[in-house]
N, C-alpha and C. Protein backbone atom coordinates (compact mmCIF):
# COMPACT_ATOMS: atom_id res chain seq x y z
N UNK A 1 -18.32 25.80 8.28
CA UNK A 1 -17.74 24.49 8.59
C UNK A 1 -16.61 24.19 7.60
N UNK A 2 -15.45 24.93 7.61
CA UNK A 2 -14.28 24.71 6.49
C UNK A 2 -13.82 23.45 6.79
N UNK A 3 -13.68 22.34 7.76
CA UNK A 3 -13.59 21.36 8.12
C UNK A 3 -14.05 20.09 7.65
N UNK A 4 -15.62 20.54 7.47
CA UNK A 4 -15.89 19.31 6.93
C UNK A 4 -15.71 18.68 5.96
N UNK A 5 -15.25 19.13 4.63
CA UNK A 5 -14.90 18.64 3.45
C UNK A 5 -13.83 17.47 3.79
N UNK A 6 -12.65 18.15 4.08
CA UNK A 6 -11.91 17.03 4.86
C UNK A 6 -11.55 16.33 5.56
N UNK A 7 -12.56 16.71 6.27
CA UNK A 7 -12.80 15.32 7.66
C UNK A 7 -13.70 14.55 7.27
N UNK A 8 -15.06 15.11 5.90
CA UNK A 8 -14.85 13.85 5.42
C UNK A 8 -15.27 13.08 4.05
N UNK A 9 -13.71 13.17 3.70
CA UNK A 9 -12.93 12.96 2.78
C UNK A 9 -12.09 12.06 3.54
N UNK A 10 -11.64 12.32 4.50
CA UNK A 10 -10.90 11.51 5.42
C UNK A 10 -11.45 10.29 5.96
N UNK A 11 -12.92 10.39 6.29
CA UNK A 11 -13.18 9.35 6.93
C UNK A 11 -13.56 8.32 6.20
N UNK A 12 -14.56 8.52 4.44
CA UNK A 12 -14.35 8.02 2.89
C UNK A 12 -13.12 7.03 2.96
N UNK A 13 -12.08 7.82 3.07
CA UNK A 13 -10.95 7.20 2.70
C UNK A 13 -10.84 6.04 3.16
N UNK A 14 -10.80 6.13 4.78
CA UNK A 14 -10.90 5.09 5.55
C UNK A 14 -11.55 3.82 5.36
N UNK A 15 -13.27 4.23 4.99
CA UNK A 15 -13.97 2.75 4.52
C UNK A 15 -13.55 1.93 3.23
N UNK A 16 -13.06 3.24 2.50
CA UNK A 16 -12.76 2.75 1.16
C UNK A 16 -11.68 1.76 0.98
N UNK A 17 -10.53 2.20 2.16
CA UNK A 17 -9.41 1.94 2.44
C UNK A 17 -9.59 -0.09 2.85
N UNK A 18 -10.75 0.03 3.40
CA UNK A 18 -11.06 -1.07 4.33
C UNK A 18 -11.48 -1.88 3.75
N UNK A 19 -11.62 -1.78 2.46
CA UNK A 19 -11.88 -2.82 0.92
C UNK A 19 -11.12 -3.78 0.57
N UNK A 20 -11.22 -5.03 1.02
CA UNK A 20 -10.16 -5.92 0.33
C UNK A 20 -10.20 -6.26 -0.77
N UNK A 21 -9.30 -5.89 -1.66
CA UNK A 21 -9.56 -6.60 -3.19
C UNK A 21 -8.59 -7.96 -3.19
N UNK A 22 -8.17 -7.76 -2.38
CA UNK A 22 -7.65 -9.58 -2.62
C UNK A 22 -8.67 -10.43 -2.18
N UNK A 23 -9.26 -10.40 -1.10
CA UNK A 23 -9.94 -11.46 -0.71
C UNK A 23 -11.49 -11.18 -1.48
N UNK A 24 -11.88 -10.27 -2.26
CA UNK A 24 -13.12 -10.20 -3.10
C UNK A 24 -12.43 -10.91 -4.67
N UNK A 25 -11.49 -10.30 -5.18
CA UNK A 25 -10.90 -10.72 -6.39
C UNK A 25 -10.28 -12.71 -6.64
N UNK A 26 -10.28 -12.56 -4.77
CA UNK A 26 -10.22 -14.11 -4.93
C UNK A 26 -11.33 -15.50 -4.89
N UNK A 27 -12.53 -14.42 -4.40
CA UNK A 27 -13.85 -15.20 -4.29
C UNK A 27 -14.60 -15.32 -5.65
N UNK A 28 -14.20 -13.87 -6.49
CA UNK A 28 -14.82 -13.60 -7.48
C UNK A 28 -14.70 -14.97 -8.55
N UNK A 29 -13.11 -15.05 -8.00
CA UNK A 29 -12.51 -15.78 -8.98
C UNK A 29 -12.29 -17.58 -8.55
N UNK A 30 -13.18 -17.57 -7.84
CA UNK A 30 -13.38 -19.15 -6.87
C UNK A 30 -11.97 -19.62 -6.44
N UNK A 31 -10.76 -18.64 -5.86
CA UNK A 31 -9.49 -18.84 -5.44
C UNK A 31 -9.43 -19.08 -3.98
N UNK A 32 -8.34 -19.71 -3.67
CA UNK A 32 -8.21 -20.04 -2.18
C UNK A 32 -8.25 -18.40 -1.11
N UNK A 33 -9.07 -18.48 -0.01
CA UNK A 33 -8.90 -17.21 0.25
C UNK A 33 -7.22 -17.20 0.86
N UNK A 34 -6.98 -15.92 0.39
CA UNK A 34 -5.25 -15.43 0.77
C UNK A 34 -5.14 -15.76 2.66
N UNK A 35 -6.07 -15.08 3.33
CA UNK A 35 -5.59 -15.17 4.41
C UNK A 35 -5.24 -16.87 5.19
N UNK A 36 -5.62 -17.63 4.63
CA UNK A 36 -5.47 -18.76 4.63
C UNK A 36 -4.38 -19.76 4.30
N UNK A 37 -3.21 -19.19 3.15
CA UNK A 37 -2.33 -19.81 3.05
C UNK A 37 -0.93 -18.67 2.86
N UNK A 38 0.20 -19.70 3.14
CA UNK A 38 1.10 -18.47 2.75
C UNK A 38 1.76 -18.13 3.89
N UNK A 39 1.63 -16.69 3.26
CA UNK A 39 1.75 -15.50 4.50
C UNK A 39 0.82 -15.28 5.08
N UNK A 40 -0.66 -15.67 4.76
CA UNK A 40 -1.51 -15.19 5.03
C UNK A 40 -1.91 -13.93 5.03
N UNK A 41 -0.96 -13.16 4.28
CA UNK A 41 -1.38 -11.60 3.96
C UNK A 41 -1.99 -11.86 2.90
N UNK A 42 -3.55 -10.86 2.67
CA UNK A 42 -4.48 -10.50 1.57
C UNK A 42 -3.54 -9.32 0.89
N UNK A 43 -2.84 -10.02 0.46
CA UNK A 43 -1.83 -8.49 -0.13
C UNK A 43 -1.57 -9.40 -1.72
N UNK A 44 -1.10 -8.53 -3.11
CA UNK A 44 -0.72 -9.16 -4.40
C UNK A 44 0.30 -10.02 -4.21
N UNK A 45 0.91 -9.91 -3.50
CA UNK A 45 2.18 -11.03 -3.59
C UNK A 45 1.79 -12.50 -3.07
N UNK A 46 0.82 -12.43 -2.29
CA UNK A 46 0.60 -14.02 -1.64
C UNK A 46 -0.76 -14.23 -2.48
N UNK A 47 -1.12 -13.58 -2.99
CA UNK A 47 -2.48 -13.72 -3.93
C UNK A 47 -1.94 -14.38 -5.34
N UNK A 48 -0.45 -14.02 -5.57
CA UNK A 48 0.17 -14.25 -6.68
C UNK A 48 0.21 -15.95 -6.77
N UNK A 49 0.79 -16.04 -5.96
CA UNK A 49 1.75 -17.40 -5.31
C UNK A 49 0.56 -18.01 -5.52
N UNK A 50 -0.23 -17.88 -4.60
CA UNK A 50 -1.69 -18.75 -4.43
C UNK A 50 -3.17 -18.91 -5.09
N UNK A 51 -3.21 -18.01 -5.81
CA UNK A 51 -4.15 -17.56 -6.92
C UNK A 51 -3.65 -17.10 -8.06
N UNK A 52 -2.89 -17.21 -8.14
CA UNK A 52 -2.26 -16.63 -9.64
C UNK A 52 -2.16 -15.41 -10.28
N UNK A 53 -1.49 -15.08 -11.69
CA UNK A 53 -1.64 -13.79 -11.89
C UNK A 53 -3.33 -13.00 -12.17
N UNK A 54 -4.28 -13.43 -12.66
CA UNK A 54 -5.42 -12.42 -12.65
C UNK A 54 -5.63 -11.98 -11.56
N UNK A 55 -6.16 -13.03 -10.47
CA UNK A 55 -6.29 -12.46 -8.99
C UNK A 55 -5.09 -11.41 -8.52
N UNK A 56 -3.92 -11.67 -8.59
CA UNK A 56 -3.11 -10.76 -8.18
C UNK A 56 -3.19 -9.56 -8.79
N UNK A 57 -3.13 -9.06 -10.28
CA UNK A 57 -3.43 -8.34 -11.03
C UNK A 57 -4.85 -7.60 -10.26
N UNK A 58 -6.09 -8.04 -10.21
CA UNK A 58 -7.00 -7.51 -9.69
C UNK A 58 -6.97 -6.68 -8.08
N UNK A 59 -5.94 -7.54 -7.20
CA UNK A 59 -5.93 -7.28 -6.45
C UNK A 59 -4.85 -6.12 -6.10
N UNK A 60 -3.63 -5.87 -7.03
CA UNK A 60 -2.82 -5.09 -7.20
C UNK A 60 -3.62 -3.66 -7.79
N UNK A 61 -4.29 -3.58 -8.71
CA UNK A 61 -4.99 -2.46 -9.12
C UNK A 61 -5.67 -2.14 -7.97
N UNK A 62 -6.66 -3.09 -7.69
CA UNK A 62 -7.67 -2.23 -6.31
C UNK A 62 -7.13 -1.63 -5.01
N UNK A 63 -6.23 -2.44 -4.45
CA UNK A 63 -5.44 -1.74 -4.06
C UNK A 63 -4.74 -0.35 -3.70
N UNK A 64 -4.09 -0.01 -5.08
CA UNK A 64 -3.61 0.77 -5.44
C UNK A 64 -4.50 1.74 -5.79
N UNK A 65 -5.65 1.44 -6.82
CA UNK A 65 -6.77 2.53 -6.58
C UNK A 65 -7.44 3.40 -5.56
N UNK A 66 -7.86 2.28 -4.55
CA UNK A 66 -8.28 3.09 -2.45
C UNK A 66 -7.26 3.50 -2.57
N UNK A 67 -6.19 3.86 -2.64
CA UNK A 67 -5.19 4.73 -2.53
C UNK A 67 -4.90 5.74 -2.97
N UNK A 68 -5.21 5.99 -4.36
CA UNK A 68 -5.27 6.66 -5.20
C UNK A 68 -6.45 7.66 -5.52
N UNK A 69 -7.56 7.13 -5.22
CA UNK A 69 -8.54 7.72 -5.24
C UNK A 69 -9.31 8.72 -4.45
N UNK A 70 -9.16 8.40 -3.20
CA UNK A 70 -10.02 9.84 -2.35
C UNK A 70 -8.65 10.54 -2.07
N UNK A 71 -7.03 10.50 -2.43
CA UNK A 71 -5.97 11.78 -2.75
C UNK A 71 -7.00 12.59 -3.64
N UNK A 72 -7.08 12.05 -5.01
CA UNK A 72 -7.19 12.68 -5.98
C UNK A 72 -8.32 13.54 -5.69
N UNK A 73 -9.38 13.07 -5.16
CA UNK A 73 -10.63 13.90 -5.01
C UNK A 73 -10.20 14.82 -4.37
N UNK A 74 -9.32 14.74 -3.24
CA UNK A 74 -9.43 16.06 -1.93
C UNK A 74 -8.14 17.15 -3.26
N UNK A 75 -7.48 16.58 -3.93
CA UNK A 75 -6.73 17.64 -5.07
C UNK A 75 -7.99 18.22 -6.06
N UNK A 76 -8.59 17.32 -6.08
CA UNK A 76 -9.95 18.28 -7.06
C UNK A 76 -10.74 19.29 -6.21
N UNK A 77 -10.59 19.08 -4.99
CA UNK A 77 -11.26 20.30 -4.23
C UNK A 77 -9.86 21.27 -3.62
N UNK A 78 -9.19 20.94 -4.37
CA UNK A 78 -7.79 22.02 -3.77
C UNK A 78 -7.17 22.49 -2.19
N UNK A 79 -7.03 20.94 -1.89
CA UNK A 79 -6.91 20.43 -0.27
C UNK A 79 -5.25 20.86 0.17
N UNK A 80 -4.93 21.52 0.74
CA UNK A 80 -3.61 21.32 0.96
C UNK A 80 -2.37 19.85 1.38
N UNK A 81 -1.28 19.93 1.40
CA UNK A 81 -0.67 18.83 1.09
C UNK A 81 -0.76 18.21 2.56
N UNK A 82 -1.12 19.03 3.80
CA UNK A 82 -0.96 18.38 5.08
C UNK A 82 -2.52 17.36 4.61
N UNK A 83 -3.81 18.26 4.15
CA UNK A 83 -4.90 17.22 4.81
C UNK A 83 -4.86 16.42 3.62
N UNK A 84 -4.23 16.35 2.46
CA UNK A 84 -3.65 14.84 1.53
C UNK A 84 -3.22 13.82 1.89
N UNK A 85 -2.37 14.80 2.46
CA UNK A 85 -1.57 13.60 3.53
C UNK A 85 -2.43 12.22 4.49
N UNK A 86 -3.09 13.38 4.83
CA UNK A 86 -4.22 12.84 6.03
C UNK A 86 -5.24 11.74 5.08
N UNK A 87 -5.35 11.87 4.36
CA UNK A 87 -6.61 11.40 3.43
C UNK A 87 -6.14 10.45 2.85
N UNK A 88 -4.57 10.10 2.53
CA UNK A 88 -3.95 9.11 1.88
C UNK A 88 -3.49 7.82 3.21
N UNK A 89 -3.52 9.01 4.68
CA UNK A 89 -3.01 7.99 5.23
C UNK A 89 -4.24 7.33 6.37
N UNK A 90 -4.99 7.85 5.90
CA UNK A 90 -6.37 7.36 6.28
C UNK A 90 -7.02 6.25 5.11
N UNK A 91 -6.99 5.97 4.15
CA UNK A 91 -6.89 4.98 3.30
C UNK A 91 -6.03 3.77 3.53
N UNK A 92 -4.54 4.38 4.18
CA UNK A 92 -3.54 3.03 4.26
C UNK A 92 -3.85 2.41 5.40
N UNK A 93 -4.25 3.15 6.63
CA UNK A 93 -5.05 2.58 7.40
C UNK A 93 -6.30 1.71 7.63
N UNK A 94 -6.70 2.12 6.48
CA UNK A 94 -7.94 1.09 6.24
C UNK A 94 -7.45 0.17 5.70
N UNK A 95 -6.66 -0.12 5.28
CA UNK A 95 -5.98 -1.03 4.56
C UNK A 95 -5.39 -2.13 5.77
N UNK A 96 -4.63 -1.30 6.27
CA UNK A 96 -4.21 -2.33 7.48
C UNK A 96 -5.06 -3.08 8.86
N UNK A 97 -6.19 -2.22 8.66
CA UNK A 97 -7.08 -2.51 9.71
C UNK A 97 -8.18 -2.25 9.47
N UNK A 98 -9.12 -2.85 8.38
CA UNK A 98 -10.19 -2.80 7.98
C UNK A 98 -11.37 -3.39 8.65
N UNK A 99 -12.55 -2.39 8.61
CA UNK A 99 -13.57 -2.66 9.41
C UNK A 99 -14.19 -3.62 9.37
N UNK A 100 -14.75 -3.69 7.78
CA UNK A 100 -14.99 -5.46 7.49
C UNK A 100 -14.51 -6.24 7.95
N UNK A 101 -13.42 -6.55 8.21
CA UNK A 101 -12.89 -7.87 8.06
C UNK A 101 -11.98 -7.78 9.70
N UNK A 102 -12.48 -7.55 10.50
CA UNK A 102 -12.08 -7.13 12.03
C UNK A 102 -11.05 -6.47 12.26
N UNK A 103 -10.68 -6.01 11.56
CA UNK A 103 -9.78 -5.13 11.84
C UNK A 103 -8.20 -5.60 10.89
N UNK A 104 -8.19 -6.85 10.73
CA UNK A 104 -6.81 -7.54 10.43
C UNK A 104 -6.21 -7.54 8.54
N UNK A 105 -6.11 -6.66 8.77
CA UNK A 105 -5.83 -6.47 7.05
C UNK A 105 -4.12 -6.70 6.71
N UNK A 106 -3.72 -5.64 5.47
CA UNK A 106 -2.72 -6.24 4.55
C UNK A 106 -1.62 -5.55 5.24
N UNK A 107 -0.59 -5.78 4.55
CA UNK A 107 0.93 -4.91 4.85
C UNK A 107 0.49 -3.64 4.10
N UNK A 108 0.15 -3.05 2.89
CA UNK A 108 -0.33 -1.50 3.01
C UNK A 108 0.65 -1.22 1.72
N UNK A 109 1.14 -1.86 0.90
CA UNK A 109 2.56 -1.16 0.25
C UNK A 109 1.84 -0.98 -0.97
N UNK A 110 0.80 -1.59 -2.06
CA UNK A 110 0.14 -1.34 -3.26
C UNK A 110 -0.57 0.22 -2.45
N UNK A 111 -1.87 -0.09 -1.54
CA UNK A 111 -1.95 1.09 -0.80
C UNK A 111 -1.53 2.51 -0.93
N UNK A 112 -0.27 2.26 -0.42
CA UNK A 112 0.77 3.72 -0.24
C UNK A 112 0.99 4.12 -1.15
N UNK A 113 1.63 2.76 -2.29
CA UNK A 113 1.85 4.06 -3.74
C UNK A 113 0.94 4.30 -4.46
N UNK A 114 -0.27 3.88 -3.95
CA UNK A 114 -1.58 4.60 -4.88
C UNK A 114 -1.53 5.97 -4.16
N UNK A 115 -1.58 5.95 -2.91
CA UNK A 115 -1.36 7.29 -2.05
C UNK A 115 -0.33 8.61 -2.81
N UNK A 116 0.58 7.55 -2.85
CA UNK A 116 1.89 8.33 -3.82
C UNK A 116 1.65 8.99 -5.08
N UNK A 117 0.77 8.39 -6.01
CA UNK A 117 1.15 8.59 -6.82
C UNK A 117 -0.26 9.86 -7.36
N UNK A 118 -1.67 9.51 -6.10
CA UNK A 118 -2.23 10.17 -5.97
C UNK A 118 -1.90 11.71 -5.76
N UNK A 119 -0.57 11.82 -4.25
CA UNK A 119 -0.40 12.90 -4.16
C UNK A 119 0.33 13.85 -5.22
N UNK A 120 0.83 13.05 -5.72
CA UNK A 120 2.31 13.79 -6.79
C UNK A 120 2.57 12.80 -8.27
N UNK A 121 1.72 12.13 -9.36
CA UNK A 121 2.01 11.41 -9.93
C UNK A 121 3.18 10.93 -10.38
N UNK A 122 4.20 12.13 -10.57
CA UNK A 122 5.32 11.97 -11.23
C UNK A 122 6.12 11.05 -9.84
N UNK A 123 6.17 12.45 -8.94
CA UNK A 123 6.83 11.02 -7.96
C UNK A 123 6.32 10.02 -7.47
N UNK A 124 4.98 9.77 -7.68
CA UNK A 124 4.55 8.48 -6.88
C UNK A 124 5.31 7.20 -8.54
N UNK A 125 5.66 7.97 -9.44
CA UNK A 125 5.76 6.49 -10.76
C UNK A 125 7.41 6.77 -10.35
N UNK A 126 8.16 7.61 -9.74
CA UNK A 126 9.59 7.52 -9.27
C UNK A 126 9.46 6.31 -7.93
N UNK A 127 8.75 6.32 -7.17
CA UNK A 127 8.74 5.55 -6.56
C UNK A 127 8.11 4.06 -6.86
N UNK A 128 7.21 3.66 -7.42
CA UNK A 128 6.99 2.49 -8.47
C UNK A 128 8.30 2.10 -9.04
N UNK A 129 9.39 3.05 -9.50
CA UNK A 129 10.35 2.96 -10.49
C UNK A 129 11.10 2.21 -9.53
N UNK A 130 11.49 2.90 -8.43
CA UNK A 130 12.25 2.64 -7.36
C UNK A 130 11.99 0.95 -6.89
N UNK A 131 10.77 0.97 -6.63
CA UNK A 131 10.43 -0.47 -6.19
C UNK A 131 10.58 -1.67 -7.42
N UNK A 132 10.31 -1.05 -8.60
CA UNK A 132 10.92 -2.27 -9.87
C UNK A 132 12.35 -2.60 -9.80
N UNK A 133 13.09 -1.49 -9.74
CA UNK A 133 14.69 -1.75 -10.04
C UNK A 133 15.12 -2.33 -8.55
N UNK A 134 14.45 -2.07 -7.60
CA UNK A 134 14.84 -2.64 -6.62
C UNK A 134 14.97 -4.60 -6.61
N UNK A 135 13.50 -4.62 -7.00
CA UNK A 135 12.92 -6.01 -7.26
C UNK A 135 13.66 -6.92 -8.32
N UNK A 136 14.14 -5.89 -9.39
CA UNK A 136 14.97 -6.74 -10.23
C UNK A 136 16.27 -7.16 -9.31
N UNK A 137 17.09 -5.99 -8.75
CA UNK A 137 18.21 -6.42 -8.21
C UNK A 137 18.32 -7.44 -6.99
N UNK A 138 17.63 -7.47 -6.72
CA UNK A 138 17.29 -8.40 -5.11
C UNK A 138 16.25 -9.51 -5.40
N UNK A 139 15.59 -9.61 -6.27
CA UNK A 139 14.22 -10.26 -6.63
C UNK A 139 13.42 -11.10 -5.07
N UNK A 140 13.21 -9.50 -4.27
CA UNK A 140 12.77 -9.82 -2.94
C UNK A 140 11.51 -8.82 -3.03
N UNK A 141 10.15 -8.91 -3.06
CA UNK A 141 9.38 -7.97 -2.51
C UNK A 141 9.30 -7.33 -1.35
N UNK A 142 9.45 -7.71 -0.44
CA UNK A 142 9.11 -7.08 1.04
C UNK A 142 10.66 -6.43 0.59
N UNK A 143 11.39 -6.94 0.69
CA UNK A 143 12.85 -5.70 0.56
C UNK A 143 12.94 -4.49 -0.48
N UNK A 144 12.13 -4.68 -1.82
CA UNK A 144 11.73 -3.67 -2.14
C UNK A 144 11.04 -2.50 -2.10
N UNK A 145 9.68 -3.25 -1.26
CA UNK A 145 9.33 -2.52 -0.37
C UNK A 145 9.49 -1.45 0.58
N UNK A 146 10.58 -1.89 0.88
CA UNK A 146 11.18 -1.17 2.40
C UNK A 146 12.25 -0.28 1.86
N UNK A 147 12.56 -0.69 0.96
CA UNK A 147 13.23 0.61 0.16
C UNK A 147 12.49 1.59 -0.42
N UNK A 148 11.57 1.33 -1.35
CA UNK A 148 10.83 1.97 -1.81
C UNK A 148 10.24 2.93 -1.00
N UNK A 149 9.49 2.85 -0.17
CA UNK A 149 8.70 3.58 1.08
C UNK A 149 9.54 4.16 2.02
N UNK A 150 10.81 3.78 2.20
CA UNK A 150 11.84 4.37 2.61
C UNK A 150 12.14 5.56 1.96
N UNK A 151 12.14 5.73 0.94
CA UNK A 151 12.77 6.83 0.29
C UNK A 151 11.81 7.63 -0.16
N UNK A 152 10.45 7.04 -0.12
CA UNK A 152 9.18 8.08 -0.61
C UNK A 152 9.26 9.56 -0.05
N UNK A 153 9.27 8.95 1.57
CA UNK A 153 9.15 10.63 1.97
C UNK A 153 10.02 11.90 1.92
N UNK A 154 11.28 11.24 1.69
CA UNK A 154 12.40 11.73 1.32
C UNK A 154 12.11 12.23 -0.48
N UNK A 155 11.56 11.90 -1.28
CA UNK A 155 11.31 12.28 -2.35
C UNK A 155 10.16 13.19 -2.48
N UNK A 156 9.29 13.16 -2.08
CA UNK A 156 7.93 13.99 -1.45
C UNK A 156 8.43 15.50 -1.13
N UNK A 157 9.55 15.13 0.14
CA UNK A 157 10.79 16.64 0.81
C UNK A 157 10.98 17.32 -0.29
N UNK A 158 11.51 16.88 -1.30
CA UNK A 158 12.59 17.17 -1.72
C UNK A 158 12.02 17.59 -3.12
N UNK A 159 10.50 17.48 -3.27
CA UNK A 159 9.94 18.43 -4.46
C UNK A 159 8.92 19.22 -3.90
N UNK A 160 8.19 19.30 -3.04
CA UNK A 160 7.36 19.59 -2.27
C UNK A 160 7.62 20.81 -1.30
N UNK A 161 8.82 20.52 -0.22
CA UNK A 161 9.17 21.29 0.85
C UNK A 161 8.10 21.09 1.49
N UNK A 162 7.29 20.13 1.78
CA UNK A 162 6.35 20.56 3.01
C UNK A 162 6.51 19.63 4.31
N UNK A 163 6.37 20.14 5.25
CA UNK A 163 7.07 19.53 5.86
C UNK A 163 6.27 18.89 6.97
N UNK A 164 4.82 18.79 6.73
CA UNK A 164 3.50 18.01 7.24
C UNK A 164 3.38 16.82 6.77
N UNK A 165 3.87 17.11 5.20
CA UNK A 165 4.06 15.71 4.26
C UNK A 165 5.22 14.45 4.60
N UNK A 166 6.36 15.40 4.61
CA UNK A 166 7.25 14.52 5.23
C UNK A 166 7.15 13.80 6.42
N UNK A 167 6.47 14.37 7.60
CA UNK A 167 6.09 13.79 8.58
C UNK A 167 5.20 12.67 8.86
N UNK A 168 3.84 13.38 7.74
CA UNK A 168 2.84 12.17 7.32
C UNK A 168 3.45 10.98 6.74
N UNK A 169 4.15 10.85 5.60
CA UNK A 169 4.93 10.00 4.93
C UNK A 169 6.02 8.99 5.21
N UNK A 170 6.32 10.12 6.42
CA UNK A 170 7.64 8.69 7.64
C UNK A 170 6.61 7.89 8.42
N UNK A 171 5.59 8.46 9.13
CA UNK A 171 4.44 7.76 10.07
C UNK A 171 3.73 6.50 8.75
N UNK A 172 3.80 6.34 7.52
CA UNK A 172 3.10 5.29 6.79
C UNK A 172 4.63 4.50 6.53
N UNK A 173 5.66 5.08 6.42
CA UNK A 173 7.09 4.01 6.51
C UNK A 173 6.74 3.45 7.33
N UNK A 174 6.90 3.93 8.54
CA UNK A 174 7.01 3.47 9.95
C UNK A 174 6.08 2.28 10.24
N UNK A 175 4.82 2.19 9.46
CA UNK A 175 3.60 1.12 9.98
C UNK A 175 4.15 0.16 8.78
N UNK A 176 4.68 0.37 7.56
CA UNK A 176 5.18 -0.39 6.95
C UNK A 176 6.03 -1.15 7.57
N UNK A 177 6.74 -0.77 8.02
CA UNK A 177 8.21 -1.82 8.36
C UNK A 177 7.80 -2.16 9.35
N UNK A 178 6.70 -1.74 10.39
CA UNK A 178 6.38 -2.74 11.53
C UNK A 178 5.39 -3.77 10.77
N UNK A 179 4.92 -3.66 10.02
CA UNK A 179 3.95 -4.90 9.40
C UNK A 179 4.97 -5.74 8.49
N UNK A 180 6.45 -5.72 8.37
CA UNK A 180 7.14 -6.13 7.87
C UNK A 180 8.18 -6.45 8.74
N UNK A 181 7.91 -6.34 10.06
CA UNK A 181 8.71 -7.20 10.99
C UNK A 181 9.29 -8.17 10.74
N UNK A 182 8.57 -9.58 10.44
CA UNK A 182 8.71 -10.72 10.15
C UNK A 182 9.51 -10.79 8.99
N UNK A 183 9.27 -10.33 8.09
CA UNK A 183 9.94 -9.83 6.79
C UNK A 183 11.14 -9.51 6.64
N UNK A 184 11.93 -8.64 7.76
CA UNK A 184 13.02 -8.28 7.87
C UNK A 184 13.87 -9.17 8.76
N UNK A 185 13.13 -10.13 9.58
CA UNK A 185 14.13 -11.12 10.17
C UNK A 185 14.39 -12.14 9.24
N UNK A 186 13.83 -12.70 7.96
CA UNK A 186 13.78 -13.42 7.51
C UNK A 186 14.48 -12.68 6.12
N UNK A 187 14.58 -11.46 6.36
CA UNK A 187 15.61 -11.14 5.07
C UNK A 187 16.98 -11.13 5.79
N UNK A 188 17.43 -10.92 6.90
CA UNK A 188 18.31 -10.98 7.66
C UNK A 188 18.67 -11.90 7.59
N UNK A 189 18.00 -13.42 7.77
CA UNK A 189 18.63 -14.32 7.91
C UNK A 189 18.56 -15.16 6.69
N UNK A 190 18.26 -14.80 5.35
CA UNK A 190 18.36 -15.50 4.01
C UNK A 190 17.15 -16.21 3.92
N UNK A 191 16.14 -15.58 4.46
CA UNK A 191 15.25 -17.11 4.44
C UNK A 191 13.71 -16.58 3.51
N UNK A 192 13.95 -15.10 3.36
CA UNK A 192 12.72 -14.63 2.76
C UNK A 192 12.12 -15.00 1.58
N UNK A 193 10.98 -15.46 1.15
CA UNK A 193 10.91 -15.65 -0.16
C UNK A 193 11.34 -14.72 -1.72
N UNK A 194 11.82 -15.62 -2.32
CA UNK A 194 11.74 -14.64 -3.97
C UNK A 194 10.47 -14.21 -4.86
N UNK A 195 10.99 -13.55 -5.42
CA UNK A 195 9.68 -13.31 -6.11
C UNK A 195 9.04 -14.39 -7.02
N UNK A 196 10.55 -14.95 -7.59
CA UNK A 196 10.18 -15.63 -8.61
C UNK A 196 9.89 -17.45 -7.60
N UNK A 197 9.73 -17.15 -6.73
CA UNK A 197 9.97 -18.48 -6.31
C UNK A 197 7.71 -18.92 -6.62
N UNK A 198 7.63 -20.09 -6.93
CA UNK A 198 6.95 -20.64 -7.44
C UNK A 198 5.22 -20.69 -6.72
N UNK A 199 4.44 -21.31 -7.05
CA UNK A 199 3.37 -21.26 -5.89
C UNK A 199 3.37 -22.33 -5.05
N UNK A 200 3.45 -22.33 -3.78
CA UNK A 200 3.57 -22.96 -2.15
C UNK A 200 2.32 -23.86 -2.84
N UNK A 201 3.04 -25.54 -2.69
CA UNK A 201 1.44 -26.61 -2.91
C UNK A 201 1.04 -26.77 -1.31
């Protein structure tokens, strides 16, 4: 059964994936639940705004950890980069559509670069890098975002050569920027929030 290790490893990923640490990090912490105000995304940025920095902090690590974490395992069993792929993007999926919580989860971007940084550390902290300098210049998250994850898989190519990865890696852009729909009409039209802009009473 050479299969099963990573099918499931894969499917791990998934529940793990399906973990909200915003909306646990915000109960923990007797905070308004995220999906409730805002954006209503359980994601660090509206956890920020609305719960402040520990919750966000908490919720930014966990995050990023389900992401990070069943990569790393399927590299400790010496998984190739296609079923990494699979295992990272079976995590971001849980992320976006988690079982707990009916299915309706976050935008996926702490997620991915735990994924990232799982698969390839050095480039997953090039891409972190990417999304800071972005954030300074624009002081827009979702637009950093979309840069950032934009260029992941293209960075992945381009140390890697594999070309399962690259494919895997445009298919988690791709659910990005559709969960950032809204995001991009509202950066289009000047209306998106800043980072630094304050917490919504």
């Amino acid at each position: 059964m050479p299969y099963f290790l990573p099918i499931s490893l894969t499917i791990l990923a998934y529940f793990m994936g399906s973990v909200s640490a915003a909306i646990i990090s915000c109960k923990l912490l007797n905070k308004v639940d995220p999906r409730t105000v805002g954006s209503k995304n359980p994601g660090a940025t509206n956890v920020l705004r609305h719960a402040g920095k520990k919750a966000a902090l908490f919720t930014l690590a966990g995050d990023l950890f389900k992401g990070l974490i069943p990569v790393a395992i399927g590299h400790a069993f010496g998984l190739d980069w296609m079923w990494l792929g699979l295992i990272g993007t079976a995590a971001f999926l849980g992320h976006l559509y988690p079982i707990y919580y009916g299915f309706k989860g976050g935008k996926g971007v702490a997620t991915a670069l735990g994924v990232y940084i799982g698969l390839q550390p050095v480039i997953g902290i090039v891409v972190v890098i990417t999304w800071l300098v972005s954030a300074l210049v624009f002081n827009i998250s979702s637009l950093s975002a979309l840069i950032a994850t934009l260029l992941a898989p293209l960075y992945f190519y381009w140390i890697t050569g594999s070309m399962p990865l690259l494919i895997i890696l445009t298919i988690i852009t791709a659910f990005i920027y559709w969960r950032h729909r809204s995001n991009i009409v509202e950066i289009i039209d000047g209306t998106e929030d800043k980072i630094s802009d304050k917490k919504k009473k």
